[in-house]
C-alpha atoms as a PDB file:
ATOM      1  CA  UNK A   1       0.000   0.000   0.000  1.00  0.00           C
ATOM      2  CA  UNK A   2       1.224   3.375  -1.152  1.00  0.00           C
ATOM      3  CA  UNK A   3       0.830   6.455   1.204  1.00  0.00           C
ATOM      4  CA  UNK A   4      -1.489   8.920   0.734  1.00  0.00           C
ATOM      5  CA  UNK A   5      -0.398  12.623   0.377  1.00  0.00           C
ATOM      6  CA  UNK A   6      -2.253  14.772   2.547  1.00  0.00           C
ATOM      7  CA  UNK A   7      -3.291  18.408   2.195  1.00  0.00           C
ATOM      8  CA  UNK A   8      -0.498  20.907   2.375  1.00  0.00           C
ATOM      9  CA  UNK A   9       2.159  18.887   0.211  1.00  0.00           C
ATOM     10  CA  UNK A  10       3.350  20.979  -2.950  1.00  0.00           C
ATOM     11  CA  UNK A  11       2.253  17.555  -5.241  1.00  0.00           C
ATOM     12  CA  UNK A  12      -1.354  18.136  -5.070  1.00  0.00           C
ATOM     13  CA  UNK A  13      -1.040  21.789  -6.170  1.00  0.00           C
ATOM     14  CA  UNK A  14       0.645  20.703  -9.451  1.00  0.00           C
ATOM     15  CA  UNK A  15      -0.947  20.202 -13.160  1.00  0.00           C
ATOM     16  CA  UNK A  16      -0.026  17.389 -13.880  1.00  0.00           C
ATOM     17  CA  UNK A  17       1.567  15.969 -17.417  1.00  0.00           C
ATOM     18  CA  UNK A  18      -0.178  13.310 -19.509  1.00  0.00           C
ATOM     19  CA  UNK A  19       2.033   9.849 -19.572  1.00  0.00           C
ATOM     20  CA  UNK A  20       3.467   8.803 -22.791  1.00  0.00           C
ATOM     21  CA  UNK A  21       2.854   5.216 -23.926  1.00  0.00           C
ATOM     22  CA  UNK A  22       6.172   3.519 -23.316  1.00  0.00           C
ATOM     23  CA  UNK A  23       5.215   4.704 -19.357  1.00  0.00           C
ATOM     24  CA  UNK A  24       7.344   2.353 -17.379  1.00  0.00           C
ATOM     25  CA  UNK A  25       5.833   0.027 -15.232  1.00  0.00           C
ATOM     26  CA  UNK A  26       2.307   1.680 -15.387  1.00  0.00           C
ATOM     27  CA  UNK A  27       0.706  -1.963 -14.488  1.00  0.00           C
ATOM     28  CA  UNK A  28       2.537  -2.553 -11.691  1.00  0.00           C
ATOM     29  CA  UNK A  29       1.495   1.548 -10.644  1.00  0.00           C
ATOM     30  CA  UNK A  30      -2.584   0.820 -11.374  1.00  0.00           C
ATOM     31  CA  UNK A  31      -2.380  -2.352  -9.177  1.00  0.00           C
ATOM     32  CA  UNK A  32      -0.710  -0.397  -6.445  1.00  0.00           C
ATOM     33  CA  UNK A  33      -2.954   2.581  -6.656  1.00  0.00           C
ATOM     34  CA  UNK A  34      -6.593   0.026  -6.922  1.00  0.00           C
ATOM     35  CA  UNK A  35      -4.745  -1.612  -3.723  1.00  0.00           C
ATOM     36  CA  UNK A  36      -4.462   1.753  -1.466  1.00  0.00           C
ATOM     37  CA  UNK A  37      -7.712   3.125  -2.723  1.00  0.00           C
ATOM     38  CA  UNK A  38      -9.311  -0.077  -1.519  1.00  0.00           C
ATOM     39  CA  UNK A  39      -6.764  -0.151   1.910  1.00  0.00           C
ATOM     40  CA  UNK A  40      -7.861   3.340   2.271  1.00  0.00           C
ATOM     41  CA  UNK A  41     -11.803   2.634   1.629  1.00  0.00           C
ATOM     42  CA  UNK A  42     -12.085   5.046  -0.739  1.00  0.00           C
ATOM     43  CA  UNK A  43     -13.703   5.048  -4.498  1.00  0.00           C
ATOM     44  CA  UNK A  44     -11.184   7.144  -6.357  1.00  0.00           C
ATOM     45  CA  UNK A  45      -7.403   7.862  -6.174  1.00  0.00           C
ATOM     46  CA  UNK A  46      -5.482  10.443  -8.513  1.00  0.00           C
ATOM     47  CA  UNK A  47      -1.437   9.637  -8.999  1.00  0.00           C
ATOM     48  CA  UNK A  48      -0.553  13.642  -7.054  1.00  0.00           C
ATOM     49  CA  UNK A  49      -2.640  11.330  -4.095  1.00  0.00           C
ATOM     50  CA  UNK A  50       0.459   9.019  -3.864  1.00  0.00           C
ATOM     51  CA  UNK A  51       3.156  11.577  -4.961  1.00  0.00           C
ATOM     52  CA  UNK A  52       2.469  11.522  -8.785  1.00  0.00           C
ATOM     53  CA  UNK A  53       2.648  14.695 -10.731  1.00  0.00           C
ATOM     54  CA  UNK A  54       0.506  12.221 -13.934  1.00  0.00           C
ATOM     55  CA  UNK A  55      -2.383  12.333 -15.369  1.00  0.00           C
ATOM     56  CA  UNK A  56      -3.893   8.708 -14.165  1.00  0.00           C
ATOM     57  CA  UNK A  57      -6.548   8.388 -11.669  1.00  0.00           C
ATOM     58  CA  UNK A  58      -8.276   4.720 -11.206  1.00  0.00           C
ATOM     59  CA  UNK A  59     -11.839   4.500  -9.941  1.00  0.00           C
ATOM     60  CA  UNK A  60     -14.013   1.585  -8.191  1.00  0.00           C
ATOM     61  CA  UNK A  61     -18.131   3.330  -7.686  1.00  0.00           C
ATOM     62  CA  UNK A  62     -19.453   0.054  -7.034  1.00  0.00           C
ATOM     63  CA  UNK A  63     -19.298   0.555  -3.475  1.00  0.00           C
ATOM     64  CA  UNK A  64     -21.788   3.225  -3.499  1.00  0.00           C
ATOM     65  CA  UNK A  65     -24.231   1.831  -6.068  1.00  0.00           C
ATOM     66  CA  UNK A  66     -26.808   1.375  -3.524  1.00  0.00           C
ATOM     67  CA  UNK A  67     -27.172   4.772  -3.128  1.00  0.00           C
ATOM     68  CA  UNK A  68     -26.424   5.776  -6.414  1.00  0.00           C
ATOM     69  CA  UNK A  69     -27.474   3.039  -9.425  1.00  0.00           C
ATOM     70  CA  UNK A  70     -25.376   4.758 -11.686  1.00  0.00           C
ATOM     71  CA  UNK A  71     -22.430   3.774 -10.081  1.00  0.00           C
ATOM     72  CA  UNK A  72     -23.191  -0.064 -10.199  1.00  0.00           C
ATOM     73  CA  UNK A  73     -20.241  -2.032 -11.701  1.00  0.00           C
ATOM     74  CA  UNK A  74     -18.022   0.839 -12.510  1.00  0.00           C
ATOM     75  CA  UNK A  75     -14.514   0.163 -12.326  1.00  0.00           C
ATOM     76  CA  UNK A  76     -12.387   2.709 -14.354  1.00  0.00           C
ATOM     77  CA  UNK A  77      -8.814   3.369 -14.904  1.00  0.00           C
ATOM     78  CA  UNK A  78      -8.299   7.127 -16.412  1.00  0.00           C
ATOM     79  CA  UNK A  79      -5.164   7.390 -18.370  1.00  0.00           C
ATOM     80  CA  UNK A  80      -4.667  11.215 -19.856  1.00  0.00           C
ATOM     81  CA  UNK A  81      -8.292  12.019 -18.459  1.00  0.00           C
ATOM     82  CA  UNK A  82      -9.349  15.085 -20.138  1.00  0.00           C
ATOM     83  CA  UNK A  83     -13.103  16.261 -19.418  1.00  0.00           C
ATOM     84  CA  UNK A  84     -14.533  18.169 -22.665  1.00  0.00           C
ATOM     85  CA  UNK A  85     -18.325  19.309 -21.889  1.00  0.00           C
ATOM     86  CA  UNK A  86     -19.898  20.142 -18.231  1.00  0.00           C
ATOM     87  CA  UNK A  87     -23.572  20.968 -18.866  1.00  0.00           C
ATOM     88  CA  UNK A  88     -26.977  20.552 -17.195  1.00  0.00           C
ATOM     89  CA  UNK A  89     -27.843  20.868 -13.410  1.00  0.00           C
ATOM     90  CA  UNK A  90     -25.519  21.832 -10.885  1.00  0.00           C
ATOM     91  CA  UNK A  91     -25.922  19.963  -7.625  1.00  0.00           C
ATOM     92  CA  UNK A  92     -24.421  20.193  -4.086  1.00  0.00           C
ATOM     93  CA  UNK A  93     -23.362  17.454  -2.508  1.00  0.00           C
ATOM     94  CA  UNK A  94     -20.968  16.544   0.041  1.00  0.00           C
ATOM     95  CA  UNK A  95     -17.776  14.899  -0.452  1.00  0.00           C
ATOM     96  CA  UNK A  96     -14.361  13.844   1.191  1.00  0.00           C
ATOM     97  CA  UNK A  97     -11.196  13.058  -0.249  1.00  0.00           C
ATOM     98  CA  UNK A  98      -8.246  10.819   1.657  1.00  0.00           C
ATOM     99  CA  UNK A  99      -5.669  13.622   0.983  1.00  0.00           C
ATOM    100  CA  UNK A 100      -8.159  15.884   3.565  1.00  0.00           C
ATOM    101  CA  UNK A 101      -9.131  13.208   6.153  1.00  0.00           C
ATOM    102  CA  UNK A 102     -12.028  13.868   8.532  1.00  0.00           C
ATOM    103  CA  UNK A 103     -13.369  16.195   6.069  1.00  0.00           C
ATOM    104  CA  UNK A 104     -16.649  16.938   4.186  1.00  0.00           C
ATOM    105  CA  UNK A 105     -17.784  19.622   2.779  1.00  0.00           C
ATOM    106  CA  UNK A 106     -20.943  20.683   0.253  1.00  0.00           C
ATOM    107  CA  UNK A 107     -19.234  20.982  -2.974  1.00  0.00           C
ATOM    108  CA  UNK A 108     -21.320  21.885  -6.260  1.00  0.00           C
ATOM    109  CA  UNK A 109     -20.979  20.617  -9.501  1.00  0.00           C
ATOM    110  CA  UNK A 110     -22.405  19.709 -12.593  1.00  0.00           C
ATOM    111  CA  UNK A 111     -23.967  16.237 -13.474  1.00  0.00           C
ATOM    112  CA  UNK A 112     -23.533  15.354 -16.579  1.00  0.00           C
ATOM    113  CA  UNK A 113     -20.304  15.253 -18.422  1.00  0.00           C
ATOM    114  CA  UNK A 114     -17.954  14.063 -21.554  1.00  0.00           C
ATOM    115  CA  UNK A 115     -15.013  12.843 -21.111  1.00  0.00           C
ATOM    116  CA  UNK A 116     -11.947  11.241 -23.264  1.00  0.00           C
ATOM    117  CA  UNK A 117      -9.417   8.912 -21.909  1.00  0.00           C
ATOM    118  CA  UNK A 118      -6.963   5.946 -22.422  1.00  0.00           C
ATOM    119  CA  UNK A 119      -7.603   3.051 -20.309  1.00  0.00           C
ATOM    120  CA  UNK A 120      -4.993   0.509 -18.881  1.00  0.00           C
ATOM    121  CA  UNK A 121      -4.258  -0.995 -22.690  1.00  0.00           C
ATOM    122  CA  UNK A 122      -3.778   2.589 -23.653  1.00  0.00           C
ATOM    123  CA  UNK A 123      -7.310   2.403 -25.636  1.00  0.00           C
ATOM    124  CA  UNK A 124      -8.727   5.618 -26.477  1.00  0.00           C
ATOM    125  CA  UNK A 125     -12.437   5.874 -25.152  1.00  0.00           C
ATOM    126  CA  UNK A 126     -14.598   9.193 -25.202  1.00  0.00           C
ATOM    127  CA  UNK A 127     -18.342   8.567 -23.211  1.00  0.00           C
ATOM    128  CA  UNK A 128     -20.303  10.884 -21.157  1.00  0.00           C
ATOM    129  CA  UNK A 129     -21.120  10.173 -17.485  1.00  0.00           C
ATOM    130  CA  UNK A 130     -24.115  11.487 -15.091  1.00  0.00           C
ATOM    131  CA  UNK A 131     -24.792  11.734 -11.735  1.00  0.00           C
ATOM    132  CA  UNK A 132     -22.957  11.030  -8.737  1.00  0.00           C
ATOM    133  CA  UNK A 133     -20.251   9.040 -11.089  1.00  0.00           C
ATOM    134  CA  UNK A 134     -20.007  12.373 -12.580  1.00  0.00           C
ATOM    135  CA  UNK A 135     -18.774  14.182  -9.166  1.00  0.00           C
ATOM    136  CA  UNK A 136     -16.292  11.169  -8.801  1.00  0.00           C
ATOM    137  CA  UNK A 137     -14.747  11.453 -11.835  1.00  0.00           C
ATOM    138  CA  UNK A 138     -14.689  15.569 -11.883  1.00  0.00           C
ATOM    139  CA  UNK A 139     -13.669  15.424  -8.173  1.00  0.00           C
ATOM    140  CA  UNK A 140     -10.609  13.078  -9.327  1.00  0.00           C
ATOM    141  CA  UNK A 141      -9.383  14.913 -12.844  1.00  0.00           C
ATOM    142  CA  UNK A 142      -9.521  18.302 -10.188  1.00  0.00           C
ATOM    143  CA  UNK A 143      -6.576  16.093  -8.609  1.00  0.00           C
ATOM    144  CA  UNK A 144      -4.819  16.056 -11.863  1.00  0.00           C
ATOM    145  CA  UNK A 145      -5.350  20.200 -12.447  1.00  0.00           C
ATOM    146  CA  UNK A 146      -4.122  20.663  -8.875  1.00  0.00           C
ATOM    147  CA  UNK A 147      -6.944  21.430  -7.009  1.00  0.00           C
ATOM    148  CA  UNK A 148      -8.878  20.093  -4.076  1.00  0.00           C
ATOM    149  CA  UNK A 149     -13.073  20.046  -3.431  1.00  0.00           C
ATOM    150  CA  UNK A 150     -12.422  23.149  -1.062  1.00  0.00           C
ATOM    151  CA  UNK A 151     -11.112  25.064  -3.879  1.00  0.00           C
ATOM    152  CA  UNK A 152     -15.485  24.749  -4.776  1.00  0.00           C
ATOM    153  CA  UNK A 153     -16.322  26.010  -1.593  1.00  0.00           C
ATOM    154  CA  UNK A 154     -16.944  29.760  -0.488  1.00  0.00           C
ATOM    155  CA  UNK A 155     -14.221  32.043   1.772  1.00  0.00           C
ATOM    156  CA  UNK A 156     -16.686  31.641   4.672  1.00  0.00           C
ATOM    157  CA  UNK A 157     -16.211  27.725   4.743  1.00  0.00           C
ATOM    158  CA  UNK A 158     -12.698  27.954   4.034  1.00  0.00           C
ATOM    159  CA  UNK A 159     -12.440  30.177   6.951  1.00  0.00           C
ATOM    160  CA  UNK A 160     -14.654  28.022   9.297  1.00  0.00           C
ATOM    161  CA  UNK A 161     -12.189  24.679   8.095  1.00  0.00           C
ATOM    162  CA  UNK A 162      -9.031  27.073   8.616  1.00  0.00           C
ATOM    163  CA  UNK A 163      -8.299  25.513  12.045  1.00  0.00           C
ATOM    164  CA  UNK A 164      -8.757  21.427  10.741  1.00  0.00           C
ATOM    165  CA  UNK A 165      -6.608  22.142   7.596  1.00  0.00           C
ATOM    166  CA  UNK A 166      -3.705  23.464   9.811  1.00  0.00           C
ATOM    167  CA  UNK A 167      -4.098  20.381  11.724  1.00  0.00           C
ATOM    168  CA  UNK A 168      -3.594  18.546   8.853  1.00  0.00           C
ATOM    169  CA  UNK A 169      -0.532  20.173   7.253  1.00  0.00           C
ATOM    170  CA  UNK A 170       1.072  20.260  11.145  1.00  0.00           C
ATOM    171  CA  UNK A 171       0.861  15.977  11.253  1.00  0.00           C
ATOM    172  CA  UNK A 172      -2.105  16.234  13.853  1.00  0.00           C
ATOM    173  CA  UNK A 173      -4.218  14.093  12.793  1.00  0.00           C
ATOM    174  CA  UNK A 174      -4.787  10.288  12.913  1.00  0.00           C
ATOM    175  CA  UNK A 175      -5.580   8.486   9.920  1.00  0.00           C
ATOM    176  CA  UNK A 176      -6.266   4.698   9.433  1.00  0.00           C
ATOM    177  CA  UNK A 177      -4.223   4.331   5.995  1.00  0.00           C
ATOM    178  CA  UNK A 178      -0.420   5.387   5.886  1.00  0.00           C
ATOM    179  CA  UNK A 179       0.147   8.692   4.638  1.00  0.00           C
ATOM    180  CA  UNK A 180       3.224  11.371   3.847  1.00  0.00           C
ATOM    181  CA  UNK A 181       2.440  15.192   5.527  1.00  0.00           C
ATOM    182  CA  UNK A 182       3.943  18.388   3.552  1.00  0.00           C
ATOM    183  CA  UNK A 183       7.367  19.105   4.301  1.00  0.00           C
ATOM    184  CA  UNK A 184       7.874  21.198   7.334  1.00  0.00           C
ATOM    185  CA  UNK A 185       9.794  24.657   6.161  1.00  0.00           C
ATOM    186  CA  UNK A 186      13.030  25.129   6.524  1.00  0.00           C
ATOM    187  CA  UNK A 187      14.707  26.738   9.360  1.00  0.00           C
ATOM    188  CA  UNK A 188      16.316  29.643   8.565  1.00  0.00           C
END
């Protein structure tokens, strides 16, 4: 199991780069990544999540399908992810993410969108998603742009989290899953 990178660390502020197809040992990298997000009991993991300035993210929604159908049997690993269309309703719901533990927030977003991608053979796919397997996926490809769910939410809840998110760049916090904190500064 891989750790997770938690809030504060410079890796999940960065774009990241698309992988080329001669990637070296990318299966070996999906199995480890499907292995923490499942160790971690979570339904999506981007690569800045486990130190990895690239553009894969893998995806299990089965978990959640009795709450949301759409999510039933969908297993997905995102290679180059790049969403083209958001359109129709926005909705607010809340959401978490393992590099902000003990976290939720009410985040909106849209739910229906397009997407192209290579999966795990490198095949090019292009399909459009709805629903709460929507939010997963655009939740997941904001990993790979460098930003987090409370980059969605107003100053006021930033300001009311201010306290927890210092906690959580400062190492005090206990998580079940291993994880690697930001760097502490350097004295000068």
């Amino acid at each position: 199991m891989l750790p997770i990178y938690l809030y504060g660390h410079p890796v999940l502020r960065k774009a990241c780069a698309d992988i080329t197809p001669d990637y070296p040992g990318l299966k070996e990298l999906l199995a480890n990544m499907f292995d923490t997000m499942y160790e971690s009991d979570g339904v999506g993991l981007a690569a800045p999540q486990i130190g990895r300035a690239e553009r894969i993210v893998v995806i299990d929604a089965d978990p959640v399908k009795d709450s949301f159908p759409e999510c039933a049997g969908r297993k997905l690993v995102l290679i180059n992810p790049h969403i083209e269309v958001l359109d129709g309703e926005t909705v607010t719901r809340a959401e978490g993410c393992l590099s902000l533990p003990g976290l939720s927030e009410n985040v909106p977003r849209v739910e229906h969108i397009r997407m192209k991608w290579l999966d795990e053979n490198l095949e090019p796919h292009d399909e459009e998603f709805d629903g709460f397997l929507s939010r997963i996926i655009q939740h997941e490809c904001d990993h790979l742009e460098g930003k987090l769910y409370i980059d969605h939410i107003s100053m006021i809840r930033k300001q009311l989290i201010k306290s927890k998110l210092n906690n959580i760049i400062a190492g005090k916090i206990r998580c079940d899953y291993p994880v690697k904190y930001a760097p502490k500064p350097k004295k000068k």
